[in-house]
PDB file of N, CA and C in Angstrom:
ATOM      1  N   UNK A   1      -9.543   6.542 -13.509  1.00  0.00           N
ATOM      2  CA  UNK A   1      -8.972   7.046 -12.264  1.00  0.00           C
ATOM      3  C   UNK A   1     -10.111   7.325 -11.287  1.00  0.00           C
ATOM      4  N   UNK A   2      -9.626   6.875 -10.074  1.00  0.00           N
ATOM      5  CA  UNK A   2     -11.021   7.251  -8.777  1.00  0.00           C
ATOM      6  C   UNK A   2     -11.158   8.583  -8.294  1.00  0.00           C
ATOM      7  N   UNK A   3     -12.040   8.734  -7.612  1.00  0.00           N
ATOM      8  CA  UNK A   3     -12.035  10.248  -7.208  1.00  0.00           C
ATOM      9  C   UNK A   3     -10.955  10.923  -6.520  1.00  0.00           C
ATOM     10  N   UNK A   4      -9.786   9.879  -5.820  1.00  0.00           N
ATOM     11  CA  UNK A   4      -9.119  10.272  -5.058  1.00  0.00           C
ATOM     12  C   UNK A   4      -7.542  10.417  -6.032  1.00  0.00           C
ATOM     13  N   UNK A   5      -7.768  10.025  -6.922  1.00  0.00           N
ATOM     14  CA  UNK A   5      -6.993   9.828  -8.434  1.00  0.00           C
ATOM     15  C   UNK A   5      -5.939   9.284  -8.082  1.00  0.00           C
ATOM     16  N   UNK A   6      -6.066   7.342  -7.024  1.00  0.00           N
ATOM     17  CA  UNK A   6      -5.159   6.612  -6.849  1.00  0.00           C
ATOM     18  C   UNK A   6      -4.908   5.848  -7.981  1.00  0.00           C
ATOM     19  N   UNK A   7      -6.526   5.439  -8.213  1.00  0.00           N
ATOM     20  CA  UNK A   7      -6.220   4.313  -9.481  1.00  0.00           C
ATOM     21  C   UNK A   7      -6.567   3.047  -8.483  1.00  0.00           C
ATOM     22  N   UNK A   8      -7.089   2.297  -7.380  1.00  0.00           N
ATOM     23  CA  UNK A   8      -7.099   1.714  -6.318  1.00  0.00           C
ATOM     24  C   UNK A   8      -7.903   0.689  -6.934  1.00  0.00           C
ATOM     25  N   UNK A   9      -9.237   1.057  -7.421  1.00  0.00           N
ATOM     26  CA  UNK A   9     -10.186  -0.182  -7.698  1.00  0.00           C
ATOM     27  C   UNK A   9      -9.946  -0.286  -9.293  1.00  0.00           C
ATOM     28  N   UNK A  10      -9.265   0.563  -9.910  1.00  0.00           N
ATOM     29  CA  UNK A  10      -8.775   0.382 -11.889  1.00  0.00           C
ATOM     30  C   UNK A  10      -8.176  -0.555 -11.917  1.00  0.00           C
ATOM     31  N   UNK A  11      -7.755  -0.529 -13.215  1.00  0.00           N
ATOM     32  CA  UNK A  11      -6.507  -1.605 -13.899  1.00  0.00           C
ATOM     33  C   UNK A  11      -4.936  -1.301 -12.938  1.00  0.00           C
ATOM     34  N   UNK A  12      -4.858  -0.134 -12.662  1.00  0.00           N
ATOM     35  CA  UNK A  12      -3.364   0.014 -12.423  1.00  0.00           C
ATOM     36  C   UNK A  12      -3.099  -0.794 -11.325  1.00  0.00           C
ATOM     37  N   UNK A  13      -1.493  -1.457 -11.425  1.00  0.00           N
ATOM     38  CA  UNK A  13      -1.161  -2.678 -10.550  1.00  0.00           C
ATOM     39  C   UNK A  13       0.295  -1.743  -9.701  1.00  0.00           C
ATOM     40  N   UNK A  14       0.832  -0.823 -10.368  1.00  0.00           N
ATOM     41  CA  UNK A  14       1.843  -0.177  -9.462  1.00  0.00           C
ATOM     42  C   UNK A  14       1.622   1.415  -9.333  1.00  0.00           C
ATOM     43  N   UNK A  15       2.252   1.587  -8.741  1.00  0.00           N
ATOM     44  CA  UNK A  15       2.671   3.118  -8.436  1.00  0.00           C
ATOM     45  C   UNK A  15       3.439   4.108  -7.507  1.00  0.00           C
ATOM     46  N   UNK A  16       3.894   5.048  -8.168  1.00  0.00           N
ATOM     47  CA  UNK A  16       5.352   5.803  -7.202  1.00  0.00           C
ATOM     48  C   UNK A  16       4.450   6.501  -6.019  1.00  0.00           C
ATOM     49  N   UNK A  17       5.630   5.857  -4.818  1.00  0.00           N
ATOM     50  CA  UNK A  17       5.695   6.610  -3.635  1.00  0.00           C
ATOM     51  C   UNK A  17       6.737   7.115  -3.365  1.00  0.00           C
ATOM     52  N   UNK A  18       6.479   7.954  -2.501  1.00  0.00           N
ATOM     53  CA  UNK A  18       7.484   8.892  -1.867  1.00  0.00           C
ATOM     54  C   UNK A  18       8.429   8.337  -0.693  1.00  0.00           C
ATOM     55  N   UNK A  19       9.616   7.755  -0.846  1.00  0.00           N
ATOM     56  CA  UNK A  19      10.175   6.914  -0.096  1.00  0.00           C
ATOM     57  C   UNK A  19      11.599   6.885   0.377  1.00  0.00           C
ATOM     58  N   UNK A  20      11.851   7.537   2.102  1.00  0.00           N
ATOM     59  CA  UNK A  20      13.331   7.699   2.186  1.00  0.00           C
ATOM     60  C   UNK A  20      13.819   8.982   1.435  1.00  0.00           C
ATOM     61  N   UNK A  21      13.077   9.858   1.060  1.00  0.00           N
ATOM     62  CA  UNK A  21      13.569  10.704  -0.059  1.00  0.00           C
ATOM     63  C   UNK A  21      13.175  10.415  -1.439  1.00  0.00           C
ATOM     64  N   UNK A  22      13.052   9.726  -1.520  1.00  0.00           N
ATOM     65  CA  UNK A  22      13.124   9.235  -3.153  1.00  0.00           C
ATOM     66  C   UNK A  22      11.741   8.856  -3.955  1.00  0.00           C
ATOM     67  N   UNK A  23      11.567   8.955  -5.110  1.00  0.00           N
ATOM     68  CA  UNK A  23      10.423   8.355  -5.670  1.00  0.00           C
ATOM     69  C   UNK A  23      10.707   7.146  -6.553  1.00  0.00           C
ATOM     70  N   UNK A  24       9.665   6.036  -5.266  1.00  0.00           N
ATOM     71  CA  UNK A  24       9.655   4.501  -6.022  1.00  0.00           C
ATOM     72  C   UNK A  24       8.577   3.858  -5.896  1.00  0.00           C
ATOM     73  N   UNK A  25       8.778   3.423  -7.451  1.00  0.00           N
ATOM     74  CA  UNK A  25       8.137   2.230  -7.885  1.00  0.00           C
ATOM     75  C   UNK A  25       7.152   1.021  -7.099  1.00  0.00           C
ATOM     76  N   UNK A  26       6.247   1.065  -6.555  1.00  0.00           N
ATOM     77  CA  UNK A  26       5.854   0.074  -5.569  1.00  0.00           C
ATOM     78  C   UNK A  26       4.701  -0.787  -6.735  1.00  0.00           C
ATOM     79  N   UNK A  27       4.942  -2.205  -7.006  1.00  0.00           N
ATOM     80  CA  UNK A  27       4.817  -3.133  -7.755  1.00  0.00           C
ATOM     81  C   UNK A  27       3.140  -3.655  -7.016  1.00  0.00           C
ATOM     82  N   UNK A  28       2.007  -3.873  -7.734  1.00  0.00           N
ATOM     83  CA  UNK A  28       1.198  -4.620  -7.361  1.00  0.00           C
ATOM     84  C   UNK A  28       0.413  -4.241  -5.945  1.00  0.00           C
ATOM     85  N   UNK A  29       0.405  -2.927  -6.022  1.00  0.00           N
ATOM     86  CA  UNK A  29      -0.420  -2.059  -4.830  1.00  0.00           C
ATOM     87  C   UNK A  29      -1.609  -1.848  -4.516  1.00  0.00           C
ATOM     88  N   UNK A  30      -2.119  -2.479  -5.704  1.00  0.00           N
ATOM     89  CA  UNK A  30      -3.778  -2.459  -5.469  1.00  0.00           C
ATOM     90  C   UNK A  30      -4.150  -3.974  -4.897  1.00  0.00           C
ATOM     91  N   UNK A  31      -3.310  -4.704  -5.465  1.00  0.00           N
ATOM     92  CA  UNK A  31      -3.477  -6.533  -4.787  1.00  0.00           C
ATOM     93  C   UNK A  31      -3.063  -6.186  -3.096  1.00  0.00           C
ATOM     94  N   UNK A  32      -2.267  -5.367  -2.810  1.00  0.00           N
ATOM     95  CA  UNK A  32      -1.460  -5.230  -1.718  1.00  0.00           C
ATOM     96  C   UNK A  32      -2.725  -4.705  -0.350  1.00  0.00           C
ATOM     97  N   UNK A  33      -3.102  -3.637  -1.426  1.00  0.00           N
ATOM     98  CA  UNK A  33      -4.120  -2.673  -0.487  1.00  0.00           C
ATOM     99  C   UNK A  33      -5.979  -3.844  -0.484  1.00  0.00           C
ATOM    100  N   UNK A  34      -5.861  -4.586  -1.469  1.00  0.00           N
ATOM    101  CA  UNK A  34      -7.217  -5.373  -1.297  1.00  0.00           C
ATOM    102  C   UNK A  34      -6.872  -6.402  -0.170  1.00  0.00           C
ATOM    103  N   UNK A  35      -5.902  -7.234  -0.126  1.00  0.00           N
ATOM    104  CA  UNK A  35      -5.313  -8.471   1.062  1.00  0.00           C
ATOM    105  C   UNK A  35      -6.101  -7.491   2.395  1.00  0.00           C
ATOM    106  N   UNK A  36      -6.200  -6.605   2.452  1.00  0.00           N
ATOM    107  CA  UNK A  36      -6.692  -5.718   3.913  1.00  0.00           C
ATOM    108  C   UNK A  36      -8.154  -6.362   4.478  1.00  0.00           C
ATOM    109  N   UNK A  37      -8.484  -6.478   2.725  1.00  0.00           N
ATOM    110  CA  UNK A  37     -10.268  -6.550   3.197  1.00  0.00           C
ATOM    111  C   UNK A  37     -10.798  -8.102   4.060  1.00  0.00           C
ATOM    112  N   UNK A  38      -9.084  -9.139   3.462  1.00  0.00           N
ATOM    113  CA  UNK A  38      -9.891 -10.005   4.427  1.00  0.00           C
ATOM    114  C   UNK A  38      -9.457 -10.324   5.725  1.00  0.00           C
ATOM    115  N   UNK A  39      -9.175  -8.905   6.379  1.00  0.00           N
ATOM    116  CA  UNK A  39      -9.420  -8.545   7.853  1.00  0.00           C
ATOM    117  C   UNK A  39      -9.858  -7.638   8.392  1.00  0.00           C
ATOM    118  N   UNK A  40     -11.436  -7.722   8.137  1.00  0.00           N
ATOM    119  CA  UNK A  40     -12.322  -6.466   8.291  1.00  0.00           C
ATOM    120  C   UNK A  40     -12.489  -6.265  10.097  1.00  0.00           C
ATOM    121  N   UNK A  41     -11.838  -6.995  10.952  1.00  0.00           N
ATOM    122  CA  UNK A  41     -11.484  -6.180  12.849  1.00  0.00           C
ATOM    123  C   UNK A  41     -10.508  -6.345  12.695  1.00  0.00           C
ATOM    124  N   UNK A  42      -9.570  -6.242  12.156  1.00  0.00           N
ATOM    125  CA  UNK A  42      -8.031  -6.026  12.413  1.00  0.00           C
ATOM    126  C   UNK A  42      -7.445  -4.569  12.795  1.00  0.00           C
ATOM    127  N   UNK A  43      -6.764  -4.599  13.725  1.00  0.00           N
ATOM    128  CA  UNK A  43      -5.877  -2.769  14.119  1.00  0.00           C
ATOM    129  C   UNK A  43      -4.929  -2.324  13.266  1.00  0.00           C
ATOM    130  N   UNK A  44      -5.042  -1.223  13.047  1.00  0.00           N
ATOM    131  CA  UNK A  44      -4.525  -0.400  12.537  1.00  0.00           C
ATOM    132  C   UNK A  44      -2.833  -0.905  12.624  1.00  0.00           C
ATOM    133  N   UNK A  45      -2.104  -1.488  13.723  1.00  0.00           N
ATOM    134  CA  UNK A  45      -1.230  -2.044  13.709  1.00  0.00           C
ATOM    135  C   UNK A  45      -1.125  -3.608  12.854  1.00  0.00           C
ATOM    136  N   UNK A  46      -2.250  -4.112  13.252  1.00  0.00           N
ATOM    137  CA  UNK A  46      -2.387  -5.582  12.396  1.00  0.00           C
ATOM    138  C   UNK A  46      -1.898  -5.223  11.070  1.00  0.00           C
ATOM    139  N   UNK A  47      -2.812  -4.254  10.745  1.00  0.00           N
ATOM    140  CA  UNK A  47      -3.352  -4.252   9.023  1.00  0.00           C
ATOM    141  C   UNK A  47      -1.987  -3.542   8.852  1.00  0.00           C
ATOM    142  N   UNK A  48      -1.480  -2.765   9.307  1.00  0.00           N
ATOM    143  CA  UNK A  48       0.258  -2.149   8.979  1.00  0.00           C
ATOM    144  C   UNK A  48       1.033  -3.544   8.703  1.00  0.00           C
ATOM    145  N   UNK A  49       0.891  -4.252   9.393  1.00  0.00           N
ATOM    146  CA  UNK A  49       2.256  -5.715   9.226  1.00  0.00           C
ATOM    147  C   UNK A  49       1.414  -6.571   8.065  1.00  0.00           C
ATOM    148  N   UNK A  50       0.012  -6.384   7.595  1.00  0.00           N
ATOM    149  CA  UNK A  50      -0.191  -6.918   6.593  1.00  0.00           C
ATOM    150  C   UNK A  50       0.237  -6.801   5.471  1.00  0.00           C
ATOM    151  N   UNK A  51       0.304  -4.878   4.981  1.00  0.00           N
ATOM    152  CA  UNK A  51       0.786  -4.225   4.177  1.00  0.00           C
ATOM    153  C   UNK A  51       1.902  -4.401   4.068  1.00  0.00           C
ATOM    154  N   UNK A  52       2.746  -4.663   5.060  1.00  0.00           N
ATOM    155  CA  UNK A  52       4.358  -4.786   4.845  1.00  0.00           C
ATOM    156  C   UNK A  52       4.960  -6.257   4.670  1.00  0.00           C
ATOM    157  N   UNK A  53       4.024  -7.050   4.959  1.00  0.00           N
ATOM    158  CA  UNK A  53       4.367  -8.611   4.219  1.00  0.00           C
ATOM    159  C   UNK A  53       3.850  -8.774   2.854  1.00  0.00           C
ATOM    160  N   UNK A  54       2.489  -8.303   2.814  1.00  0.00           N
ATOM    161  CA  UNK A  54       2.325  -8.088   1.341  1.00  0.00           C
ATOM    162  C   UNK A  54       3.434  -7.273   0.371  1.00  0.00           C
ATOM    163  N   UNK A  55       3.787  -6.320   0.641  1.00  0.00           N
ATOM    164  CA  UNK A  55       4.748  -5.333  -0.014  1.00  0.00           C
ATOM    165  C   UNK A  55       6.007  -6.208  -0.551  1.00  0.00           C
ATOM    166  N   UNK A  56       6.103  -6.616   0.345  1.00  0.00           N
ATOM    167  CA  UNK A  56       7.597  -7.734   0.762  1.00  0.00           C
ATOM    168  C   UNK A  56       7.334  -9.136  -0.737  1.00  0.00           C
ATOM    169  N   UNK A  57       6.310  -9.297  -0.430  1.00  0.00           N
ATOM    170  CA  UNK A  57       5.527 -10.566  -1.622  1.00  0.00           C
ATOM    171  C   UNK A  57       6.005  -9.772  -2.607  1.00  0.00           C
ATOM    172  N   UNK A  58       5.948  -8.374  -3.474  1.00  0.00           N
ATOM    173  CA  UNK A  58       6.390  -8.537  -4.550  1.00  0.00           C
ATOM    174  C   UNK A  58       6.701  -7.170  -4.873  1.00  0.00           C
ATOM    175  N   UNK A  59       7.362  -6.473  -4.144  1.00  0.00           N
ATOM    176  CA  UNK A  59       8.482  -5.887  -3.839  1.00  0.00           C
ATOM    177  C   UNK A  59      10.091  -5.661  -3.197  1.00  0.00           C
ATOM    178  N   UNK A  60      11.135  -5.166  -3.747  1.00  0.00           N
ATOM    179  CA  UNK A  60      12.370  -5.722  -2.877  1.00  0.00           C
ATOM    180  C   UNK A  60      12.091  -4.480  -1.733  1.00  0.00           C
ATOM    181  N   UNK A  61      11.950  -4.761  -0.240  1.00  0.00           N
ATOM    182  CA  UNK A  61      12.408  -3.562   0.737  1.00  0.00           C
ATOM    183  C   UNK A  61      13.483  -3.398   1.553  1.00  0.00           C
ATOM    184  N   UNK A  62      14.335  -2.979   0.908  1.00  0.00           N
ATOM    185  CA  UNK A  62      15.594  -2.224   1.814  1.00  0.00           C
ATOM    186  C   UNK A  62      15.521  -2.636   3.194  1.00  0.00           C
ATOM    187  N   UNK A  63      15.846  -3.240   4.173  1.00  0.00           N
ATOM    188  CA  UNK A  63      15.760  -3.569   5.820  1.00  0.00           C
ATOM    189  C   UNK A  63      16.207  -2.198   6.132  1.00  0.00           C
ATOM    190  N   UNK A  64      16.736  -1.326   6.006  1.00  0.00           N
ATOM    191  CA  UNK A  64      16.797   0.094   6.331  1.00  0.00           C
ATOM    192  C   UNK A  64      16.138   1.167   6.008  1.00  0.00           C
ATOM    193  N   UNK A  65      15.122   0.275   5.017  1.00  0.00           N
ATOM    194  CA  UNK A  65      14.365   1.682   4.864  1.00  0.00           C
ATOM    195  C   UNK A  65      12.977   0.801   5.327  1.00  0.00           C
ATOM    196  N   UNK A  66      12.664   0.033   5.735  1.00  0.00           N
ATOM    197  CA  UNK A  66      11.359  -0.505   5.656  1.00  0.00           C
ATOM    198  C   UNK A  66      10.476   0.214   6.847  1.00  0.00           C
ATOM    199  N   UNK A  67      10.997   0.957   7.319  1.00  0.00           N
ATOM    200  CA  UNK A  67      10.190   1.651   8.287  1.00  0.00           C
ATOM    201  C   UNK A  67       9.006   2.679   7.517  1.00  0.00           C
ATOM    202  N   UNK A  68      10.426   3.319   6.580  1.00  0.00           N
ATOM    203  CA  UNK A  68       9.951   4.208   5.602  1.00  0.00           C
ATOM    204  C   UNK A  68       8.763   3.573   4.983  1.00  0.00           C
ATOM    205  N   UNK A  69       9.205   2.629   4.136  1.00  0.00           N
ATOM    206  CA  UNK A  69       8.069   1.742   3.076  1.00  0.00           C
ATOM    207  C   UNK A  69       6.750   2.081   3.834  1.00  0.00           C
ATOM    208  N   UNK A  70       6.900   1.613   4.769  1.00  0.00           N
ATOM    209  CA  UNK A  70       5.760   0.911   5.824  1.00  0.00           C
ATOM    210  C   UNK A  70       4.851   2.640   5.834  1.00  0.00           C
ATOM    211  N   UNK A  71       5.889   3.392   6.632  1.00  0.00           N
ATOM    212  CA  UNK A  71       5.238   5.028   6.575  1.00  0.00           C
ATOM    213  C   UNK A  71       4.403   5.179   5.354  1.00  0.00           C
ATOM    214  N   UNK A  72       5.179   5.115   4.052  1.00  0.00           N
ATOM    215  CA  UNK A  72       4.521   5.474   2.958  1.00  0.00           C
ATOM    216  C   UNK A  72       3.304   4.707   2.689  1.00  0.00           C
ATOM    217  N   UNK A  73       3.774   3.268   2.567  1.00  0.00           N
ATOM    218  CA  UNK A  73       2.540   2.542   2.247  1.00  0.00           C
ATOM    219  C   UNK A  73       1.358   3.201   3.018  1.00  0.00           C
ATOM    220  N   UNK A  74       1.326   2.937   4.324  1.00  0.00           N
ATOM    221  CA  UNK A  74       0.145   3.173   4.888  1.00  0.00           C
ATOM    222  C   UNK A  74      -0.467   4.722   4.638  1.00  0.00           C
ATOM    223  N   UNK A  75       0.193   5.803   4.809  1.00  0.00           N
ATOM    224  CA  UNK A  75      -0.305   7.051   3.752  1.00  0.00           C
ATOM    225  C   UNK A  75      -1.300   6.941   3.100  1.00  0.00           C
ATOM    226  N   UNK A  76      -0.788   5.791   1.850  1.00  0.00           N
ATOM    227  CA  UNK A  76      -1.252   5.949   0.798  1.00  0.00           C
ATOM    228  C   UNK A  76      -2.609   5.368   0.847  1.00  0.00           C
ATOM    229  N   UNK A  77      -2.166   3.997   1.267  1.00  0.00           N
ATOM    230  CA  UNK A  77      -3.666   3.019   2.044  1.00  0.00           C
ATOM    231  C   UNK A  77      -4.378   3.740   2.417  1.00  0.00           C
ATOM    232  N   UNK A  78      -4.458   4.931   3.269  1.00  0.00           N
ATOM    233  CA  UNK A  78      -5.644   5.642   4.236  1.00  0.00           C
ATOM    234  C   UNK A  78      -5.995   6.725   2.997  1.00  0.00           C
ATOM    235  N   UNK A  79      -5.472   7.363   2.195  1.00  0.00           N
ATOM    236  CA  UNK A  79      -5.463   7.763   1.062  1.00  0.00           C
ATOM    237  C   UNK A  79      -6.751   7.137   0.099  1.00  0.00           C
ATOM    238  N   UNK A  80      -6.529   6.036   0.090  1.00  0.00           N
ATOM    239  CA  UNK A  80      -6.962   5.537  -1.318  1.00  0.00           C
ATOM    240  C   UNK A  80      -7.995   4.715  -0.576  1.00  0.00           C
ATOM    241  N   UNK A  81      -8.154   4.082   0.713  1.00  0.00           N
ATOM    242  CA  UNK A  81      -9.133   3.119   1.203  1.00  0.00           C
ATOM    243  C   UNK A  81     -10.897   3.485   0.733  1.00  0.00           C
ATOM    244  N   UNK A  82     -10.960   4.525   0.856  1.00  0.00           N
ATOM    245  CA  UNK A  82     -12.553   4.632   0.500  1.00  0.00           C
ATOM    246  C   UNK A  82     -12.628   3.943  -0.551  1.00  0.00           C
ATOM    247  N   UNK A  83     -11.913   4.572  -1.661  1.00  0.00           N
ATOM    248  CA  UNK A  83     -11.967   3.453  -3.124  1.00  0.00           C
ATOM    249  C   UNK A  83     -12.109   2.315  -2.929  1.00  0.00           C
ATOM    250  N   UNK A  84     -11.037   1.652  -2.611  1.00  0.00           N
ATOM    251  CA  UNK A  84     -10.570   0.049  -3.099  1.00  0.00           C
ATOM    252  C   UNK A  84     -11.536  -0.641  -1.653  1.00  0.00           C
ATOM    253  N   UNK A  85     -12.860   0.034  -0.666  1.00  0.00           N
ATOM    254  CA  UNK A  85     -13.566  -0.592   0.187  1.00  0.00           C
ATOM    255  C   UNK A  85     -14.931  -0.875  -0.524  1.00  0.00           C
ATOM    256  N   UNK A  86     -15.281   0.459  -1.917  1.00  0.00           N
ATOM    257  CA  UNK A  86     -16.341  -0.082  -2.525  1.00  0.00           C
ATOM    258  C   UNK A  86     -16.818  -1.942  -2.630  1.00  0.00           C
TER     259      UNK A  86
END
């Protein structure tokens, strides 16, 4: 586990977010959160629609909640980025 105790640059490939209310399952989040690095000038908006097409690759997202997803994901991304930038 990293210092930030995501798990970002480890073995782990999923993990629960806080979503809409609920706690889910988000599949393959560390592949999700690395796709970032190969757009090192991209905006903060770019890199949001990256995360959420990636997410989409191999996760199902609700069209009603994907705002949410998107909220959470990125959280977590700014969360865990120092790690998974080593």
């Amino acid at each position: 586990m990293n210092a930030c105790g995501c798990g970002c640059s480890g073995s782990a490939t999923s993990r629960n977010l806080w979503i809409g209310g609920q706690n889910v399952g988000v599949a393959e989040i560390d592949k999700i959160f690395r796709k970032t690095l190969e757009y090192p000038k991209a905006s903060d908006k770019e890199l949001k629609a990256v995360l959420v097409k990636e997410l989409k690759q191999y996760n199902y997202v609700p069209s009603s909640l994907e705002q949410d997803y998107a909220d959470a994901l990125w959280k977590e991304y700014l969360r865990c980025k120092p790690d998974f930038m080593k």
